[in-house]
Protein backbone atom coordinates (compact mmCIF):
# COMPACT_ATOMS: atom_id res chain seq x y z
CA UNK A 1 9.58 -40.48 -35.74
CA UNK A 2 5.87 -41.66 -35.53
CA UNK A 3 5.73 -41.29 -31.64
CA UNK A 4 6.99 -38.21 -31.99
CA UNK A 5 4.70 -36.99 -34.74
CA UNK A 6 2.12 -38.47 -32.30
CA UNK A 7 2.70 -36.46 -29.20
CA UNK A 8 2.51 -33.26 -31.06
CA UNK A 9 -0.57 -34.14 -32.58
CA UNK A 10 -1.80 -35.27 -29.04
CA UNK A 11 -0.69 -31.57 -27.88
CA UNK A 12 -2.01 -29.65 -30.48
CA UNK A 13 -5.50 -31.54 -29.53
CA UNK A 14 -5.00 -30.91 -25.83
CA UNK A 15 -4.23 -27.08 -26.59
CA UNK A 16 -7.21 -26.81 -29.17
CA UNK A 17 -9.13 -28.42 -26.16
CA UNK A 18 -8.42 -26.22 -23.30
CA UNK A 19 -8.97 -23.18 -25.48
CA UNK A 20 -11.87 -24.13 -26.69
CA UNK A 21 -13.39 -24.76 -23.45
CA UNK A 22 -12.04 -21.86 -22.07
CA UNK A 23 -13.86 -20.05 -25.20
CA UNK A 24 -17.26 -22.26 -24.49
CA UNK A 25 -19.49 -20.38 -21.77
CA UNK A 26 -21.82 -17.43 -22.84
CA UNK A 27 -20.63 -13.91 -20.88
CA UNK A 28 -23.99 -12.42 -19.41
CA UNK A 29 -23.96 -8.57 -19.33
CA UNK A 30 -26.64 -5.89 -18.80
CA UNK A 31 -27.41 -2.50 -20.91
CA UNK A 32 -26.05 0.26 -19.27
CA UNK A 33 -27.45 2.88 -21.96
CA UNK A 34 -29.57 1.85 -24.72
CA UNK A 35 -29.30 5.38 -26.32
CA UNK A 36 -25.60 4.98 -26.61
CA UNK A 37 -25.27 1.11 -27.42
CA UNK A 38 -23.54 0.64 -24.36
CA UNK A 39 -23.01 -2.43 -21.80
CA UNK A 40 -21.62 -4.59 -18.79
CA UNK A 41 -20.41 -7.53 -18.68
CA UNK A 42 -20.98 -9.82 -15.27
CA UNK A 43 -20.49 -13.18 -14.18
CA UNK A 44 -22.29 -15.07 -11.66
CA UNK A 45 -18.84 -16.61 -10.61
CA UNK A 46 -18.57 -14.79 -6.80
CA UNK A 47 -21.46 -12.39 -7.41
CA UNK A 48 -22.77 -10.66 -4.25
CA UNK A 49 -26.02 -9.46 -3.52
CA UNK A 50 -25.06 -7.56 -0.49
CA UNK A 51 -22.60 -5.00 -2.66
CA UNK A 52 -20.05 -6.51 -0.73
CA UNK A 53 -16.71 -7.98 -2.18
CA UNK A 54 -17.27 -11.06 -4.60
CA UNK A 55 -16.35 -14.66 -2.69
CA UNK A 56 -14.52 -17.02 -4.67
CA UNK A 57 -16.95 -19.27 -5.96
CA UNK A 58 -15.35 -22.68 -5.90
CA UNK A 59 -17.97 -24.13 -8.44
CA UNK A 60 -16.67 -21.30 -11.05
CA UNK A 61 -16.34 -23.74 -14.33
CA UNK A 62 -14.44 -21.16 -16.00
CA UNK A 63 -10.81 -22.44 -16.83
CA UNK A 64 -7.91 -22.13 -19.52
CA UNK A 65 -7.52 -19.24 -21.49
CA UNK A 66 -10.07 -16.59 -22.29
CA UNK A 67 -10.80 -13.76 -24.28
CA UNK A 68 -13.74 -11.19 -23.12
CA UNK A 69 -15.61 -10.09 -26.19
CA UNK A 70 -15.87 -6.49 -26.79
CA UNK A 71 -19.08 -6.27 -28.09
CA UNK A 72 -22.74 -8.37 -28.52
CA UNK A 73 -26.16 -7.87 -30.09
CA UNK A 74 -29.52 -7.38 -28.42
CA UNK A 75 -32.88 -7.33 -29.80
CA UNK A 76 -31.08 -6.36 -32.80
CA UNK A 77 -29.29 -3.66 -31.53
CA UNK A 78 -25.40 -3.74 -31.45
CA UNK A 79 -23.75 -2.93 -27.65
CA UNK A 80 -20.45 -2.32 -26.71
CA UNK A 81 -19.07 -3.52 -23.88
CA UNK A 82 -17.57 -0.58 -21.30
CA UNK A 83 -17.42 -2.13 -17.96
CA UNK A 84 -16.92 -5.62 -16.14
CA UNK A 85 -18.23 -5.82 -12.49
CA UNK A 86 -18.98 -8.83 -9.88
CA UNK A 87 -16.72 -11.57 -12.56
CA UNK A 88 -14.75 -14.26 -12.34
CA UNK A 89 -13.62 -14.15 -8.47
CA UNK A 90 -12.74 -17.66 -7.48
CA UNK A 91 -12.73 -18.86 -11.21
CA UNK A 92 -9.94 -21.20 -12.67
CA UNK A 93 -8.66 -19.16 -15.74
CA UNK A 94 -5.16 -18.81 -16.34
CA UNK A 95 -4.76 -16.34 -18.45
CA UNK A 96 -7.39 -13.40 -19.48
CA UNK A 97 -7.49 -11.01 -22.13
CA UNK A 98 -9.82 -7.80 -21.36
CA UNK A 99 -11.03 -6.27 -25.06
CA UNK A 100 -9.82 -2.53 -25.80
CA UNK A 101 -13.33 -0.38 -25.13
CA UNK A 102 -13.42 -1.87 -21.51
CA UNK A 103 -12.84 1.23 -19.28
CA UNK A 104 -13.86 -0.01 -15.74
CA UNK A 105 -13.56 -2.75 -13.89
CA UNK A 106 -15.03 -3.28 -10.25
CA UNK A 107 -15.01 -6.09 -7.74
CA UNK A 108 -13.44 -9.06 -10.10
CA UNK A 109 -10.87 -11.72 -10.90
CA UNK A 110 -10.37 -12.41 -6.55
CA UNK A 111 -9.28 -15.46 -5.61
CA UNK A 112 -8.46 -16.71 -8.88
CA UNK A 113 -5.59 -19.70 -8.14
CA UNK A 114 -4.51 -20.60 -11.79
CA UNK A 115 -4.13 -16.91 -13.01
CA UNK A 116 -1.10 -15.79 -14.37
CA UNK A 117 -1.64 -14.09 -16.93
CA UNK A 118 -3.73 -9.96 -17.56
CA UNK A 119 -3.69 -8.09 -20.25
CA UNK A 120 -4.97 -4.99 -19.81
CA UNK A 121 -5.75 -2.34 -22.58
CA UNK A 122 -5.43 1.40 -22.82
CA UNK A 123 -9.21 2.26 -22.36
CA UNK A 124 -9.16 1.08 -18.97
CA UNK A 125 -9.39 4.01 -16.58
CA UNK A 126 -10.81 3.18 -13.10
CA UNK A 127 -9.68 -0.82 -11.30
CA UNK A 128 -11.66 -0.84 -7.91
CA UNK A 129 -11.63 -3.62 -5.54
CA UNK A 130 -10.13 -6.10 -8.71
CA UNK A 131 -7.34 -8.56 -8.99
CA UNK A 132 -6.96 -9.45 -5.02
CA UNK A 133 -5.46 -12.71 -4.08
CA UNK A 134 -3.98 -14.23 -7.32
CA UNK A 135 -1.52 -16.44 -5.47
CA UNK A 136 -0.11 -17.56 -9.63
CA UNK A 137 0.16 -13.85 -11.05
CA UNK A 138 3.68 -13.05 -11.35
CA UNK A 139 3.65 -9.52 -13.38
CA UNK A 140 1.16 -6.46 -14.75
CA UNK A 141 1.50 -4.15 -16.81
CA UNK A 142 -0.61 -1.02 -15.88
CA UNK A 143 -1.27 1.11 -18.72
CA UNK A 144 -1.06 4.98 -18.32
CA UNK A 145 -4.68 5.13 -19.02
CA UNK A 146 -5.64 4.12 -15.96
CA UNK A 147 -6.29 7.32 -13.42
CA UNK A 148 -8.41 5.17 -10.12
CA UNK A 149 -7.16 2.22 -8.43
CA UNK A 150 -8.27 1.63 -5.18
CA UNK A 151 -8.02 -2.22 -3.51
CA UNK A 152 -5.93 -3.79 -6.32
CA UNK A 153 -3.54 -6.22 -5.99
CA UNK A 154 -3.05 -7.20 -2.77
CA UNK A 155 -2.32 -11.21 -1.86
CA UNK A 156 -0.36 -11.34 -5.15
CA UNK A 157 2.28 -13.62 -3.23
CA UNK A 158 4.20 -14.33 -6.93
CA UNK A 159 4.29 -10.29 -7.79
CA UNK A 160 7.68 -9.32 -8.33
CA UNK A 161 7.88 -5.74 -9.46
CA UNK A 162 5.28 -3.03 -10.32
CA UNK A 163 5.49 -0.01 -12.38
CA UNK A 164 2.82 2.27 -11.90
CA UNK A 165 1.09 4.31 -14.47
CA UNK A 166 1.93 8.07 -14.91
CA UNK A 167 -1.87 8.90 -14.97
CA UNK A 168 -2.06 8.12 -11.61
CA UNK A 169 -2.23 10.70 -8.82
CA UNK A 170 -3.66 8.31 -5.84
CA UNK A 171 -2.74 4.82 -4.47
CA UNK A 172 -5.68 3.52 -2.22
CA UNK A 173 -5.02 -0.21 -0.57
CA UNK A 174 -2.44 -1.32 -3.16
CA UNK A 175 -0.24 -3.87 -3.52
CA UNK A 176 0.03 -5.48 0.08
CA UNK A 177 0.95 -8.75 1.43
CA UNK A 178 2.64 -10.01 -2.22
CA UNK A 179 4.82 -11.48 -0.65
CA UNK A 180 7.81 -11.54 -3.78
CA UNK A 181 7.67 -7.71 -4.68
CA UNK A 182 11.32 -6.65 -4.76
CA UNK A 183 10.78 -3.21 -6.31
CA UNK A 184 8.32 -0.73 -6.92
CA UNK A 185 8.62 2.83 -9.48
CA UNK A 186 5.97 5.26 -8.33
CA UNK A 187 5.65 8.33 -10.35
CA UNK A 188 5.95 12.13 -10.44
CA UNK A 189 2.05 11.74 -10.76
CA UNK A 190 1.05 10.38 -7.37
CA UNK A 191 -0.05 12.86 -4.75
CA UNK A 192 -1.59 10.63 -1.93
CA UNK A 193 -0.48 6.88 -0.81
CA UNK A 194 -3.42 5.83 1.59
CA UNK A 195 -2.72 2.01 2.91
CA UNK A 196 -0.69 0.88 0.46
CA UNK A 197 2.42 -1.44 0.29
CA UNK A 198 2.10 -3.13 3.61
CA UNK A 199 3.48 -6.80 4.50
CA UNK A 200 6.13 -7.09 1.82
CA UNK A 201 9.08 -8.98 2.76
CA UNK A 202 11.63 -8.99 0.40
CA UNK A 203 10.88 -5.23 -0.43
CA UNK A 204 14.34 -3.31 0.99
CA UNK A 205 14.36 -0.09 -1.22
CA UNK A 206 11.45 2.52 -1.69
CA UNK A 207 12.03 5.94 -3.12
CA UNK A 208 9.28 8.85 -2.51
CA UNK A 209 8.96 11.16 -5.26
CA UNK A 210 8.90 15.21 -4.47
CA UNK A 211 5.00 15.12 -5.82
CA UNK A 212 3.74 13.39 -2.77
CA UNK A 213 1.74 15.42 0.02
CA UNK A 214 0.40 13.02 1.62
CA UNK A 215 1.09 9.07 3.28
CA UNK A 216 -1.14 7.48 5.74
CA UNK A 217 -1.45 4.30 6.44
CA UNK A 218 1.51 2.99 4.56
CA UNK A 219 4.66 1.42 3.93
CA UNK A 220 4.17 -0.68 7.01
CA UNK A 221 5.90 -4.03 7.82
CA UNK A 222 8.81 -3.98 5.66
CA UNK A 223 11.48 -5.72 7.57
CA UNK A 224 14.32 -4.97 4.93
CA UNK A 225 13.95 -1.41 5.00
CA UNK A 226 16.83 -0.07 6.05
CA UNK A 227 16.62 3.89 4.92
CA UNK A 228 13.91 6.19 4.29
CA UNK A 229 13.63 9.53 2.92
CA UNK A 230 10.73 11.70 3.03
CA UNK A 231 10.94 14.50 0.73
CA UNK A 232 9.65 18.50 2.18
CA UNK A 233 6.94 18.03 -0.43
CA UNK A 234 5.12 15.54 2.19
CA UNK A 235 2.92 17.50 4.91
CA UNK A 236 0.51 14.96 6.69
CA UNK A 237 2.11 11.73 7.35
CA UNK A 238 0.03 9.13 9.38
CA UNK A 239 0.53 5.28 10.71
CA UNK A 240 3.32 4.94 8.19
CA UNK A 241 6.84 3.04 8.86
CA UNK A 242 5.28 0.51 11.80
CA UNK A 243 7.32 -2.31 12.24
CA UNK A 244 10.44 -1.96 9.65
CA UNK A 245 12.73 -4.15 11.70
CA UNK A 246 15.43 -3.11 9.79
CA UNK A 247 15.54 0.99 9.56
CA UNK A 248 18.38 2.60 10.37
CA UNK A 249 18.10 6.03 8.52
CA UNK A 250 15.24 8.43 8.36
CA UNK A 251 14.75 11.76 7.12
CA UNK A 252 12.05 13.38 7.91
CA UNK A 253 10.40 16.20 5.74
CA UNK A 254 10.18 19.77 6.75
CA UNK A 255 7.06 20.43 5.27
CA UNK A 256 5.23 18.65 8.18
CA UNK A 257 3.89 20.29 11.07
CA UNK A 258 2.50 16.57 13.11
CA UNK A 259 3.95 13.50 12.94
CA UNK A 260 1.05 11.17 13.63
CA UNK A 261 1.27 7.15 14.95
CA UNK A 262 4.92 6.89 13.04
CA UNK A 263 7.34 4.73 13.15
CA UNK A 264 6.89 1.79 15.90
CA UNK A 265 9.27 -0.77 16.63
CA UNK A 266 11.91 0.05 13.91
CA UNK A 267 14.49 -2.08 16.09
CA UNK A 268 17.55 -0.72 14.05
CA UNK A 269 16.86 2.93 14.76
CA UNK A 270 19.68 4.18 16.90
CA UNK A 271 18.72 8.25 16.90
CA UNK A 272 16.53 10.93 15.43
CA UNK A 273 16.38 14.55 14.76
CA UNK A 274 13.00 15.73 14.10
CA UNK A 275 13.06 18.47 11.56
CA UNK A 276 12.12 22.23 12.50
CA UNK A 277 8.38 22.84 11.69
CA UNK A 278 7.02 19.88 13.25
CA UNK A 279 4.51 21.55 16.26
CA UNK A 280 3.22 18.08 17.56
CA UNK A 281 4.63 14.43 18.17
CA UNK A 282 1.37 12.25 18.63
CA UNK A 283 2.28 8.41 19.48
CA UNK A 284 5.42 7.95 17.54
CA UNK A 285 8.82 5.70 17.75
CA UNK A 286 7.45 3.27 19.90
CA UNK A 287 9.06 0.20 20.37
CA UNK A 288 12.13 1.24 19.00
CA UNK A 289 14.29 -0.28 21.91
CA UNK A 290 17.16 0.41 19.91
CA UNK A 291 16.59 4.56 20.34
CA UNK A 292 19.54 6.02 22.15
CA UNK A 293 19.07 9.40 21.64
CA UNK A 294 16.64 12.41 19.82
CA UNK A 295 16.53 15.59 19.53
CA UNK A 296 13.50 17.83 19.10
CA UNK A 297 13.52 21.03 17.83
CA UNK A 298 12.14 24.13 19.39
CA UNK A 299 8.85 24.46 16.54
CA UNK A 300 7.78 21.52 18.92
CA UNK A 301 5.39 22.58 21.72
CA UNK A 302 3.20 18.96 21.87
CA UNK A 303 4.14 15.36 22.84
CA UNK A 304 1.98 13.00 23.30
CA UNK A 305 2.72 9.28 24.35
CA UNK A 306 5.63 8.74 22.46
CA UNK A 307 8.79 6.80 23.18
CA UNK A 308 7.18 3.83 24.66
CA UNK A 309 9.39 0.52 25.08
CA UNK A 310 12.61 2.61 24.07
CA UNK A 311 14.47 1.14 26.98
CA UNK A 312 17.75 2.35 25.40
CA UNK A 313 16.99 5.90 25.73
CA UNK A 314 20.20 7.91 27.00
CA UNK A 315 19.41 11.04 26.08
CA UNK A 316 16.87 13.69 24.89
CA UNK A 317 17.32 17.00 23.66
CA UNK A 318 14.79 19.60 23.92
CA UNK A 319 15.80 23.17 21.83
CA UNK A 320 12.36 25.12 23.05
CA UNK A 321 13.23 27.44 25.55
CA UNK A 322 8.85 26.62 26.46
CA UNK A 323 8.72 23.06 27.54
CA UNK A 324 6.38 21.74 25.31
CA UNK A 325 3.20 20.25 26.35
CA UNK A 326 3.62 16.60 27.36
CA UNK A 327 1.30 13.42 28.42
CA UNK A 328 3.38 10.23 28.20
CA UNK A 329 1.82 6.59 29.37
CA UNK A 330 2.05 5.80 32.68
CA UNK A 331 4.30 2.64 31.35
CA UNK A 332 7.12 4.88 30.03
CA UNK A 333 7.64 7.04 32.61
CA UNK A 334 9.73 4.43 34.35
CA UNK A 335 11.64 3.86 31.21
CA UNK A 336 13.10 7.34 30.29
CA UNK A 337 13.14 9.01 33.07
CA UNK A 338 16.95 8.18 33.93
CA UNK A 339 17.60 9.41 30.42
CA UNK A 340 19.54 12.54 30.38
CA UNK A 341 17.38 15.59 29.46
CA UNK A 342 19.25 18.62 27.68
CA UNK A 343 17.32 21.72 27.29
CA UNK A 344 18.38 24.98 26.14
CA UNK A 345 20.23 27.78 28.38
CA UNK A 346 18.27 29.45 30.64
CA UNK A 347 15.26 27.14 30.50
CA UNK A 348 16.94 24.59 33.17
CA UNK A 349 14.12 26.09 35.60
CA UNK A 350 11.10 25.96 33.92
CA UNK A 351 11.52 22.36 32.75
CA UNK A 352 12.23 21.55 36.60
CA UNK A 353 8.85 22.91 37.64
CA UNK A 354 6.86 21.48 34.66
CA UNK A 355 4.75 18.63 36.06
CA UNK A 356 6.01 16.18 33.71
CA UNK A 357 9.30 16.94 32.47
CA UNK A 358 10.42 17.94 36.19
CA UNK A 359 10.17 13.61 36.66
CA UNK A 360 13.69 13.33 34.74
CA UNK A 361 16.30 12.54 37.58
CA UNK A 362 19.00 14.57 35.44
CA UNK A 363 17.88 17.71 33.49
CA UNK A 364 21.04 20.06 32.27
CA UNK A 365 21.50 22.71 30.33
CA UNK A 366 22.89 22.65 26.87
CA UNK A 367 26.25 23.99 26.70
């Protein structure tokens, strides 16, 4: 009974301890506006003079648990605290609490090892260039306040699922290279995905709402991946879908008129059929040595250096009467050039005398 009365006591002590430490250095911060009692808080903790991104500062003392205040006085004069920039990147907290009032926060908490723990509150609007390589931090909550996020969240190797916030309408480099995320919800809200979700392994299901317009640069390096939809509402699409070893299924939305730098080496990908409206192929399904056969609709009247390393290609149908304006590398011309090439009736002439497709050893006409 005493050594077990003991060993609480001994933990209560310890816990008292860590927190109180945690609660023991002075947060510096600067007015922003005296007229309005306003202020920032910043750390010296992987501050950078070059307005570059913090470093991780590995003699950050700050550890534990830690509350941010909300508010201080200055020359008698009470401030509230809006903001948090340049703080905390390479420091040892484990868990941090931001105060409600706090509405930005720019270029802090990277590299933080122990973290595990943010709690964020509903003032918070704008997270830029925050929260980046927190190898400990298993799950956030983003509240709907929050309408910019750009460079968030990326290296959060123990992130497991995300829910984005409805106030959203623009993911800028978000959420690669966690290396756990299983499942992401994005919302109605979101408009534009711009390098976001790259590198994550175990990710094998992504659904694209009907609000999106736009994707570049995204959804890259997913090897579970093994179907894709891209709903009409989408109409530029750029450097997405490189390297999902495992897609088998795409649809592809009609709203787009160029496909741009799409879909390389998706090794499972066995055929295509590129929806009508699309005008111009530019550097797409590349290294899909899987491809056995695609067909291109007759809106198409560009293609430019696509198809390289599809060593599988049998066959390729062409439904524009005009053969299309073509440059392919001087690598792939070896490669499909036994594939069969079906063009439409009557147009078995003109594709003989083009000066590139007239290099296909067997050009028919489809019946």
């Amino acid at each position: 009974m005493k050594q077990t009365t003991l060993k609480t006591i001994m933990l209560v002590i310890a816990l008292f301890t860590q927190y109180a430490t945690a609660q023991n250095f002075t947060v510096k911060w600067n007015v922003i506006s005296k007229e309005r009692g306003t202020g920032e808080i910043y750390c010296e903790c992987g501050k950078n003079e070059h307005n570059a991104m913090p470093l991780p500062d590995p003699n950050c003392k700050h550890s534990g648990r830690y509350v941010l205040p909300s508010k201080d006085v200055k020359d008698g004069k009470m401030y509230i605290f809006t903001s948090i920039y340049d703080s905390f990147s390479g420091c040892k907290l484990s868990s941090v609490v931001i105060p409600n009032g706090i509405n930005t926060i720019r270029r802090s908490f990277f590299g933080c090892g122990k973290l595990m723990s943010v709690t964020l509150p509903n003032s918070i609007a704008k997270l830029w260039g925050s929260f980046n390589d927190l190898p400990s931090l298993s799950s956030i909550t983003i509240p709907n306040s929050v309408t910019e996020m750009e460079s968030c969240f990326n290296g959060c190797k123990k992130l497991s699922s995300i829910t984005i916030p409805n106030g959203l309408t623009k993911l800028d480099v978000c959420f690669n290279k966690c290396d756990n995320l299983k499942s992401i919800s994005i919302p109605n809200s979101i408009t534009e995905i711009d390098g976001s979700f790259k590198d994550l392994p175990l990710l094998s299901s992504v659904i694209i709402p009907n609000s999106i317009t736009k994707l570049r640069r995204s959804f890259n390096h997913l090897p579970l991946l093994s179907s894709i939809i891209i709903p009409n509402s989408v109409t530029e699409m750029e450097s997405c879908f490189l390297g999902c070893k495992s897609l088998s299924s795409i649809t592809i939305s009609n709203g787009l008129t160029e496909l741009d730098r799409c879909f390389w080496n998706c090794k499972s990908l066995s055929s295509i059929t590129i929806p009508n409206g699309l005008t111009e192929l530019d550097r797409c399904f590349r290294g899909c040595d899987n491809l056995k056969s695609i067909i291109i609709p007759n809106s198409i009247n560009k293609i430019r250096k696509c198809f390289d390393g599809c060593f599988s290609l049998k066959t390729i149908t062409i439904l524009n009467p005009i053969p299309p304006e073509c440059l392919f590398s001087s690598e792939i011309e070896n490669e499909i050039i036994n594939a069969t090439l079906f063009v439409p009736k009557g147009a078995l002439k003109a594709y003989q005398e083009h000066d590139v497709w007239k290099q296909f050893k067997n050009i028919k006409e489809i019946e």
